[in-house]
Structures are given as structure tokens and as C-alpha cells.
PDB file of N, CA and C in Angstrom:
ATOM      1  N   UNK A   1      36.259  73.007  -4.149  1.00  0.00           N
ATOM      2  CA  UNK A   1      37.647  72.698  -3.871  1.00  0.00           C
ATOM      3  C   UNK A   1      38.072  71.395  -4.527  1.00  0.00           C
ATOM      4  N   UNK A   2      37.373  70.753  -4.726  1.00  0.00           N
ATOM      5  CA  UNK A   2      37.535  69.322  -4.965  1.00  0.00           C
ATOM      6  C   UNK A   2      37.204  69.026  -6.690  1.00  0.00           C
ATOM      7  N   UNK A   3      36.732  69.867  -7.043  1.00  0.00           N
ATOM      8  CA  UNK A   3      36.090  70.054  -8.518  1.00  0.00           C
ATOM      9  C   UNK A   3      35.214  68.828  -8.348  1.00  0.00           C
ATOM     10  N   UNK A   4      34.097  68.611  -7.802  1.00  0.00           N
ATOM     11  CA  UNK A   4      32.816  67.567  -7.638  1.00  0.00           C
ATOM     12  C   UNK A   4      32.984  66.806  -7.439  1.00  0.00           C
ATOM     13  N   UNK A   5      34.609  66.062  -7.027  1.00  0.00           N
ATOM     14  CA  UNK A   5      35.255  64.686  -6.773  1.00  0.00           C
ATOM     15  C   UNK A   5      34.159  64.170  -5.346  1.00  0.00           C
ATOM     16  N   UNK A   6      34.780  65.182  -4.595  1.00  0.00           N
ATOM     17  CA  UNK A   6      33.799  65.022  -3.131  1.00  0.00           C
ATOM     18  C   UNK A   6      32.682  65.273  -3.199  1.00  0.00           C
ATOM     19  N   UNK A   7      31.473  64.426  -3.025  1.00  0.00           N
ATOM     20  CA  UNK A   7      30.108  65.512  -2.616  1.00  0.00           C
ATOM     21  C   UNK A   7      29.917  65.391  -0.758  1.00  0.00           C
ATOM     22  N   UNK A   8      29.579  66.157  -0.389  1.00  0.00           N
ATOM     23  CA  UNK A   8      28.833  67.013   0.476  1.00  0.00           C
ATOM     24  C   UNK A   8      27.793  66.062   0.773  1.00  0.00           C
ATOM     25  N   UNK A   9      27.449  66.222   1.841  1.00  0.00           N
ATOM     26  CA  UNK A   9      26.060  65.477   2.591  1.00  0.00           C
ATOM     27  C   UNK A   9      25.037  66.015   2.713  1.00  0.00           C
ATOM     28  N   UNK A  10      23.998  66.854   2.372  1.00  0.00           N
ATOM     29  CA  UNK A  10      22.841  67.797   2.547  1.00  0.00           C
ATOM     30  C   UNK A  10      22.487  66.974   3.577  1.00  0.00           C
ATOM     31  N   UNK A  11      22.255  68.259   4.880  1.00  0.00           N
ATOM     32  CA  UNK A  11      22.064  67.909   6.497  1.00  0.00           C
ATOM     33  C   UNK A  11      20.968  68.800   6.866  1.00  0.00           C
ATOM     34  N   UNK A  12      19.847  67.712   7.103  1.00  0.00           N
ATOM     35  CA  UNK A  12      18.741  68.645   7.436  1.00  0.00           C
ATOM     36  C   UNK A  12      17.835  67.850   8.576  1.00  0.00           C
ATOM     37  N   UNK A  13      17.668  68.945  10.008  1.00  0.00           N
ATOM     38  CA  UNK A  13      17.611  68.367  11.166  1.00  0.00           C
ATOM     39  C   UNK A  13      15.850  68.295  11.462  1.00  0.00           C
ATOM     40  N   UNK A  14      15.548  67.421  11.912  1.00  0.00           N
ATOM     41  CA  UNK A  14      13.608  66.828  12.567  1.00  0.00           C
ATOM     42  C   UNK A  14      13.825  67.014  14.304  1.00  0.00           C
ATOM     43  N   UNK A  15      13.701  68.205  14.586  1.00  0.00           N
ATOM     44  CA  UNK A  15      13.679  67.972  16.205  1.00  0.00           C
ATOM     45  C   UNK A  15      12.631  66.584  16.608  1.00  0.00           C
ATOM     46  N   UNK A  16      13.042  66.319  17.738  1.00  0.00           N
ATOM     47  CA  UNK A  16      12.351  65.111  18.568  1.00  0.00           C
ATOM     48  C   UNK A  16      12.477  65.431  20.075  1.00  0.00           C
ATOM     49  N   UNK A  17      11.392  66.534  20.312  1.00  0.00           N
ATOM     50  CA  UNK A  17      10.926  66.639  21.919  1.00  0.00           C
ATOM     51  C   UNK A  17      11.267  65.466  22.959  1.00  0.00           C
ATOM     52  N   UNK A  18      11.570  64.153  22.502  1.00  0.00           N
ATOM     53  CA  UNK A  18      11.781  62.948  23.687  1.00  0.00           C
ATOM     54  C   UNK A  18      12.848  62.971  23.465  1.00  0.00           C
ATOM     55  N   UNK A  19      13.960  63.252  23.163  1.00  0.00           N
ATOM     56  CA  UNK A  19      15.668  62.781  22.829  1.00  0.00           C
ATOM     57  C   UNK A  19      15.907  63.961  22.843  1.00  0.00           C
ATOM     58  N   UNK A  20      17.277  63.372  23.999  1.00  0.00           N
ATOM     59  CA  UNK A  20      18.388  64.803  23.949  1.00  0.00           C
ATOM     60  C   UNK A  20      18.838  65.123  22.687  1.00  0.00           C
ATOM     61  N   UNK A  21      19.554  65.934  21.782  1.00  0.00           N
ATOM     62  CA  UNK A  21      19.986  66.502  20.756  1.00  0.00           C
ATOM     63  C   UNK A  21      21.491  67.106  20.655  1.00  0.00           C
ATOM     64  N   UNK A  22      22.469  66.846  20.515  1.00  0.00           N
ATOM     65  CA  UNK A  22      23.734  67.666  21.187  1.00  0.00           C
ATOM     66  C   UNK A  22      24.154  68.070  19.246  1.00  0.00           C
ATOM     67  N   UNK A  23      24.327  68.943  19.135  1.00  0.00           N
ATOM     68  CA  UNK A  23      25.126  69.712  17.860  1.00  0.00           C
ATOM     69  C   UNK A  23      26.008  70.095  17.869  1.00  0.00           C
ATOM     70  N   UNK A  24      26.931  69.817  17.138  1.00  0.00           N
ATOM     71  CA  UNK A  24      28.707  70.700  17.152  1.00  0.00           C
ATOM     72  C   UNK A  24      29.022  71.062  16.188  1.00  0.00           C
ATOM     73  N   UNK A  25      29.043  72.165  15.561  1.00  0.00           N
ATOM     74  CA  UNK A  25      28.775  73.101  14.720  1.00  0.00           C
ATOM     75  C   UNK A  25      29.943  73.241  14.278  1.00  0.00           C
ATOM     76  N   UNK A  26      31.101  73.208  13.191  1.00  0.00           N
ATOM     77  CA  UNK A  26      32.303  73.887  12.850  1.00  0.00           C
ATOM     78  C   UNK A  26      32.058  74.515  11.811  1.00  0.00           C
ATOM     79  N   UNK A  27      32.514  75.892  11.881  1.00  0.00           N
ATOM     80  CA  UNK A  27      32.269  76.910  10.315  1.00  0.00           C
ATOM     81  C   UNK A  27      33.797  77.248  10.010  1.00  0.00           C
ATOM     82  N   UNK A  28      34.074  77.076   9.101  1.00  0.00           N
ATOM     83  CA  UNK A  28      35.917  77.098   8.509  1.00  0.00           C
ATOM     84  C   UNK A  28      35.210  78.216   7.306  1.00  0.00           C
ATOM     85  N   UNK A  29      35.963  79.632   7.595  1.00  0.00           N
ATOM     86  CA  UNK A  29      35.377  80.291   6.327  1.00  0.00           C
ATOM     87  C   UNK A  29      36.527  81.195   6.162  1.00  0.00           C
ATOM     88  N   UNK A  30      36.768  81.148   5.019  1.00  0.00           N
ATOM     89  CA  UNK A  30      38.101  82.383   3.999  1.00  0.00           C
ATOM     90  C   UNK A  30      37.762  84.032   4.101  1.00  0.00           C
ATOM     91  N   UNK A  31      38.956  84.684   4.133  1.00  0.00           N
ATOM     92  CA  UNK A  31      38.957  85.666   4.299  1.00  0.00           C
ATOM     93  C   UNK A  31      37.918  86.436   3.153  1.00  0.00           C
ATOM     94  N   UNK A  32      37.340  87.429   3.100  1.00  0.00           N
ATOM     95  CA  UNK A  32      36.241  87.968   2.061  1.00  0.00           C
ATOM     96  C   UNK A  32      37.032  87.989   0.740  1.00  0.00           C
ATOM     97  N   UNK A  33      38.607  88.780   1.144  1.00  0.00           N
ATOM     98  CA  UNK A  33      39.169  88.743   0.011  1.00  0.00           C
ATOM     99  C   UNK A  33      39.604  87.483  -0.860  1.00  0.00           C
ATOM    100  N   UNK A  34      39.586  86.393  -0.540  1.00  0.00           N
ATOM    101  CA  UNK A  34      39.849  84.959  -0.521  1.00  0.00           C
ATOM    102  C   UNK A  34      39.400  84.754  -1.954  1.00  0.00           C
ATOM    103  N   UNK A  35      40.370  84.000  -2.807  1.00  0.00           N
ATOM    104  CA  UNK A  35      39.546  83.500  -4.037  1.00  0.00           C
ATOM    105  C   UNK A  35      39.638  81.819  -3.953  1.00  0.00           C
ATOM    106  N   UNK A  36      38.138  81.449  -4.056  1.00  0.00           N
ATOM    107  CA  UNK A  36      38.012  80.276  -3.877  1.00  0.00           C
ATOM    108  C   UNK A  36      37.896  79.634  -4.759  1.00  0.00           C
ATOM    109  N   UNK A  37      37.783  78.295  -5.639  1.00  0.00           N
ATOM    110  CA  UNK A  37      37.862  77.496  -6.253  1.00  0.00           C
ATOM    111  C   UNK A  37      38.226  76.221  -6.133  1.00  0.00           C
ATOM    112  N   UNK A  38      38.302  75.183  -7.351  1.00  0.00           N
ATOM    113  CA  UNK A  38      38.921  74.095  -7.337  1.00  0.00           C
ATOM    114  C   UNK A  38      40.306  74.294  -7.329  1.00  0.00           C
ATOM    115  N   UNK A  39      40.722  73.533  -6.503  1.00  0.00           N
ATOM    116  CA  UNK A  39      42.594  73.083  -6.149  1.00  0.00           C
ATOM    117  C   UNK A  39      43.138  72.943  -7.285  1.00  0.00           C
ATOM    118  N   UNK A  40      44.210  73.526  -7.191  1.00  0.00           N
ATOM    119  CA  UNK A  40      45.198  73.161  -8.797  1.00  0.00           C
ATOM    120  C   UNK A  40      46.048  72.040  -8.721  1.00  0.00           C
ATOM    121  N   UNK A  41      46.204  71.399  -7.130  1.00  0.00           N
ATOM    122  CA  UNK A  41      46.284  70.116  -7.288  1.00  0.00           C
ATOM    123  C   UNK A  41      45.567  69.496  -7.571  1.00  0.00           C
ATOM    124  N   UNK A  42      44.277  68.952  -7.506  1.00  0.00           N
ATOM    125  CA  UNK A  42      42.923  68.586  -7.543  1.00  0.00           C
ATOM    126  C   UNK A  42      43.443  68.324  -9.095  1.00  0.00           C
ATOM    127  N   UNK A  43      43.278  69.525  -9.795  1.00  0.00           N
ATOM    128  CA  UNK A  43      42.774  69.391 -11.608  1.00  0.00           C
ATOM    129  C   UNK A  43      44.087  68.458 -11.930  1.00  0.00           C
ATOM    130  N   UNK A  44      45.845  69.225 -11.514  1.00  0.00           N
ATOM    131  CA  UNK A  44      46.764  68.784 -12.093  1.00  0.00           C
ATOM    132  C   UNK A  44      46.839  67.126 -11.677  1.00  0.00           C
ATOM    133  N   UNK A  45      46.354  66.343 -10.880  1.00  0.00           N
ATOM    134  CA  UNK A  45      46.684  65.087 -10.605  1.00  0.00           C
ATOM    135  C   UNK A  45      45.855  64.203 -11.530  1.00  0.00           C
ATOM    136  N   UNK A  46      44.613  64.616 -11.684  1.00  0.00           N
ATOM    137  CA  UNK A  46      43.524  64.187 -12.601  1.00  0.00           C
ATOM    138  C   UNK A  46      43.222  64.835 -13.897  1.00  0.00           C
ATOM    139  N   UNK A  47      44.015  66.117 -14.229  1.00  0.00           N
ATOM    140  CA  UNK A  47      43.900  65.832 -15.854  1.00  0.00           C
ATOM    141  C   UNK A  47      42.465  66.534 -16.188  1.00  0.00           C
ATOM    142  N   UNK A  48      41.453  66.996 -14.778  1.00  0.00           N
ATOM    143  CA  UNK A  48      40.581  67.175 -15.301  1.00  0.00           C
ATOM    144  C   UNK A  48      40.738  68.796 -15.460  1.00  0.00           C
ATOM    145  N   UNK A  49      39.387  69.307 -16.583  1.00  0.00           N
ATOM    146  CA  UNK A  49      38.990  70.624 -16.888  1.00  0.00           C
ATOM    147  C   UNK A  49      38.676  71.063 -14.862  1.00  0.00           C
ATOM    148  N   UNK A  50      38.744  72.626 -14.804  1.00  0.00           N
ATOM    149  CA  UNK A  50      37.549  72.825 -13.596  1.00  0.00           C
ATOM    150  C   UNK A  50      36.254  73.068 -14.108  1.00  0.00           C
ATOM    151  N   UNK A  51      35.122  72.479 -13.531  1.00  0.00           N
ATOM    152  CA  UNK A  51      33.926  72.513 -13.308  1.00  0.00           C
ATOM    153  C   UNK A  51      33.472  73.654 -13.095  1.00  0.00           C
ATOM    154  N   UNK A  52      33.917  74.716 -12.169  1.00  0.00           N
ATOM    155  CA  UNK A  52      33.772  75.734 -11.201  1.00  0.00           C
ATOM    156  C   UNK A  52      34.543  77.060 -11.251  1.00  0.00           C
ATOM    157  N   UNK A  53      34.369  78.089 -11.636  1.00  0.00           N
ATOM    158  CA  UNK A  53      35.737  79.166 -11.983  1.00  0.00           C
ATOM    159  C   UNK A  53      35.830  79.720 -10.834  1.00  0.00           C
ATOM    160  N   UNK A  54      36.974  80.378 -10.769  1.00  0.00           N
ATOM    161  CA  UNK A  54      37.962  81.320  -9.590  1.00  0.00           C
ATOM    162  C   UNK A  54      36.565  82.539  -8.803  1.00  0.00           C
ATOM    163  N   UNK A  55      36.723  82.285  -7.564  1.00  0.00           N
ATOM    164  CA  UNK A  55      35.062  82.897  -7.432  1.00  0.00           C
ATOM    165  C   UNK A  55      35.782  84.153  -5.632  1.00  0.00           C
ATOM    166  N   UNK A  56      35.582  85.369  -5.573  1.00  0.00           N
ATOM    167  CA  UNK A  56      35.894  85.967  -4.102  1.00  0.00           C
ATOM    168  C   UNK A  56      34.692  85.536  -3.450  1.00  0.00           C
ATOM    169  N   UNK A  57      35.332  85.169  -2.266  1.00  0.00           N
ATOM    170  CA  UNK A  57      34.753  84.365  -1.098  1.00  0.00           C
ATOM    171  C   UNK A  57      33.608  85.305  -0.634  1.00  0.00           C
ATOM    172  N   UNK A  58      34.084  86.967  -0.569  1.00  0.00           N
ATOM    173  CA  UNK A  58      33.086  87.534  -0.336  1.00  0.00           C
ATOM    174  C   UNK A  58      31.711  87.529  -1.406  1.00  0.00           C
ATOM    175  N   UNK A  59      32.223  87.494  -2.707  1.00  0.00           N
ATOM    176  CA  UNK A  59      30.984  87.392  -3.856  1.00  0.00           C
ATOM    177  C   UNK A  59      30.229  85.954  -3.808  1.00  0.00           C
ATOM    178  N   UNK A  60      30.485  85.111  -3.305  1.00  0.00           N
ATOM    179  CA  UNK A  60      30.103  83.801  -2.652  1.00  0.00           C
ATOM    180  C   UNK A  60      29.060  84.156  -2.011  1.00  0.00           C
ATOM    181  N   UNK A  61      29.304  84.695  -0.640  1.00  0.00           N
ATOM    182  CA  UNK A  61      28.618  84.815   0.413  1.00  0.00           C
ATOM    183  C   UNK A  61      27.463  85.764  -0.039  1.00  0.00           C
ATOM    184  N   UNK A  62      27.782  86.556  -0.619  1.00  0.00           N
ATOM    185  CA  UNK A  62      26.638  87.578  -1.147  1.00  0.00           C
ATOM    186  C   UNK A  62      25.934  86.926  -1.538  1.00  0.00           C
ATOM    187  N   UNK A  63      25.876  86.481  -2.890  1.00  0.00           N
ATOM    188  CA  UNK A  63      25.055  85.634  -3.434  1.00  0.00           C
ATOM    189  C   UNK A  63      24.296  84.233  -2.552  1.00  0.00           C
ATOM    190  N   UNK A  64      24.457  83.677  -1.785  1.00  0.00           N
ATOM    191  CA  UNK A  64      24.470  82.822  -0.935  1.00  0.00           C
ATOM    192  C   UNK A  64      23.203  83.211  -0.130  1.00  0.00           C
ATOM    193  N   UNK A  65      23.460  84.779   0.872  1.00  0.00           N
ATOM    194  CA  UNK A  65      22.232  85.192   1.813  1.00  0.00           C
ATOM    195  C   UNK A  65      21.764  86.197   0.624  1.00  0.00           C
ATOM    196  N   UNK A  66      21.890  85.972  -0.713  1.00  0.00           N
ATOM    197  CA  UNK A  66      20.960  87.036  -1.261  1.00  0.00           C
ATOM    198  C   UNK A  66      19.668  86.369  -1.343  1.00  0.00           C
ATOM    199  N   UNK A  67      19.505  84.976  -1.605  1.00  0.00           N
ATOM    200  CA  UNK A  67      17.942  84.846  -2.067  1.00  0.00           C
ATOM    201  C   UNK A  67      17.937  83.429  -0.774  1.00  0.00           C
ATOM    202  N   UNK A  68      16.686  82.598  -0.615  1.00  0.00           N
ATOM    203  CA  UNK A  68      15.995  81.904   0.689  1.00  0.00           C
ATOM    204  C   UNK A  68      17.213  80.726   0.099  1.00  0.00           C
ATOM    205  N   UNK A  69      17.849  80.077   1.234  1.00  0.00           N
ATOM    206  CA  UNK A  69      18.593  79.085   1.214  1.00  0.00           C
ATOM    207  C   UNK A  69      17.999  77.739   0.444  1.00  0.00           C
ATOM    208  N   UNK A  70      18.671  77.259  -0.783  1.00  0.00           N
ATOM    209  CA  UNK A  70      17.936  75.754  -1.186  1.00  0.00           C
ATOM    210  C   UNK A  70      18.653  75.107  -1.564  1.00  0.00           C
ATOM    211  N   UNK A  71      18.994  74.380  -0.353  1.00  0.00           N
ATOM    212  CA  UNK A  71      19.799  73.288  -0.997  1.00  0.00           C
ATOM    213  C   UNK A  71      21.427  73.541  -0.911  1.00  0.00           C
ATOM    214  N   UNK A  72      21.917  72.537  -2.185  1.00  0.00           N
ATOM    215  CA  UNK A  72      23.610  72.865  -2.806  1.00  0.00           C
ATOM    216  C   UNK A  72      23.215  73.760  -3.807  1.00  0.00           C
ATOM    217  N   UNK A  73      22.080  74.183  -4.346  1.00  0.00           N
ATOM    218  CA  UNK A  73      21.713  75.142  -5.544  1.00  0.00           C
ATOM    219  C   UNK A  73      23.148  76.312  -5.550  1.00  0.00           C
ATOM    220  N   UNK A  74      23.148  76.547  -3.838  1.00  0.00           N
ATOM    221  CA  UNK A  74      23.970  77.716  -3.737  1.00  0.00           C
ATOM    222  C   UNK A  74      25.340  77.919  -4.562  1.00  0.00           C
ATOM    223  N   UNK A  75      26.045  76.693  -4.892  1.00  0.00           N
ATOM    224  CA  UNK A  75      27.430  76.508  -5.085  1.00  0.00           C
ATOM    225  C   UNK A  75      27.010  76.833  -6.971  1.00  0.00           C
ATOM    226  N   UNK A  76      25.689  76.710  -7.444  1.00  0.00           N
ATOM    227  CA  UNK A  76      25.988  76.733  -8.823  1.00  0.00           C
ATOM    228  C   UNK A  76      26.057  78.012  -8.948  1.00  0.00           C
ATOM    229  N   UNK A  77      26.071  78.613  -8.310  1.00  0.00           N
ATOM    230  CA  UNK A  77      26.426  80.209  -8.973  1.00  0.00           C
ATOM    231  C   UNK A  77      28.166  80.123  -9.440  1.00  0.00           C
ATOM    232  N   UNK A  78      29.129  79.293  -8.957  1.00  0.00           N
ATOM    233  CA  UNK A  78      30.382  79.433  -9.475  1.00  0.00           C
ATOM    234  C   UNK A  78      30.529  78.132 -10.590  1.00  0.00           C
ATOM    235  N   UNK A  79      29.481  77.513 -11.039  1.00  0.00           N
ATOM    236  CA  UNK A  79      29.636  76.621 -11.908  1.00  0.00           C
ATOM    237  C   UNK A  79      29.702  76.968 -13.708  1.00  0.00           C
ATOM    238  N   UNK A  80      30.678  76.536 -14.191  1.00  0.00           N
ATOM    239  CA  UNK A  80      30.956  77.210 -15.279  1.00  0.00           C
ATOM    240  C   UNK A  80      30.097  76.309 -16.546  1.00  0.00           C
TER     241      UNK A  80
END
């Protein structure tokens, strides 16, 4: 969305049997038919190329639970 302006935090949890743990989970996800990409405000304010081409949200997700989760690896499948 951001064409790589923003990065992302890779969040990866170490249970600890002595400490409570509380998680709050929000999942914000586009309709299957949904085409996702970088913002065309995003590019038009900055002039930049996109990084990332026009991708359905459902062909996302496929690709995504098709092979063992690693990482942000996932997002280069729409990287141009």
C-alpha cells in the first residue's frame, strides 16, 4: 500500500510460563475480489515508480497459505 515507504515490524512471540501474556489480534482483510496494491496517492505525491503491481487479494492469499510461512518473503510474490 505504501510502495515500501512503511515497513512492517516482523512479530514473533517466546512464550514465558511465569508472565501473564494478553494478545489483541486485529485482521483488516479485502474482499477476495479486491485488487490490492500501492496507493495512487502514495506514487502521485512522491513521483515514485510502483515497486509492487496490481495483485487480487484472493491470488495473495493463495499464494501466501500455499507454501510454510517465512517471513515478509510472502509480499514478494507482488514485487515487480
Amino acid at each position: 500500500m505504501s510502495n515500501g515507504k512503511y515497513k512492517s515490524v516482523e512479530h514473533r512471540v517466546v512464550a514465558n510460563g511465569s508472565k501473564t501474556r494478553i494478545s489483541v489480534p486485529i485482521f483488516v482483510n479485502p474482499r477476495p475480489s479486491d485488487v490490492i496494491g500501492p496507493l495512487h496517492e502514495v506514487l502521485e505525491s512522491s513521483g515514485e515508480k510502483p515497486l509492487y503491481k496490481q495483485v487480487l487479494y484472493s491470488d495473495y492469499v493463495k499464494h501466501f497459505f500455499r507454501k510454510a510461512h517465512d517471513g515478509k518473503s510472502t509480499v514478494d510474490f507482488a514485487k515487480i
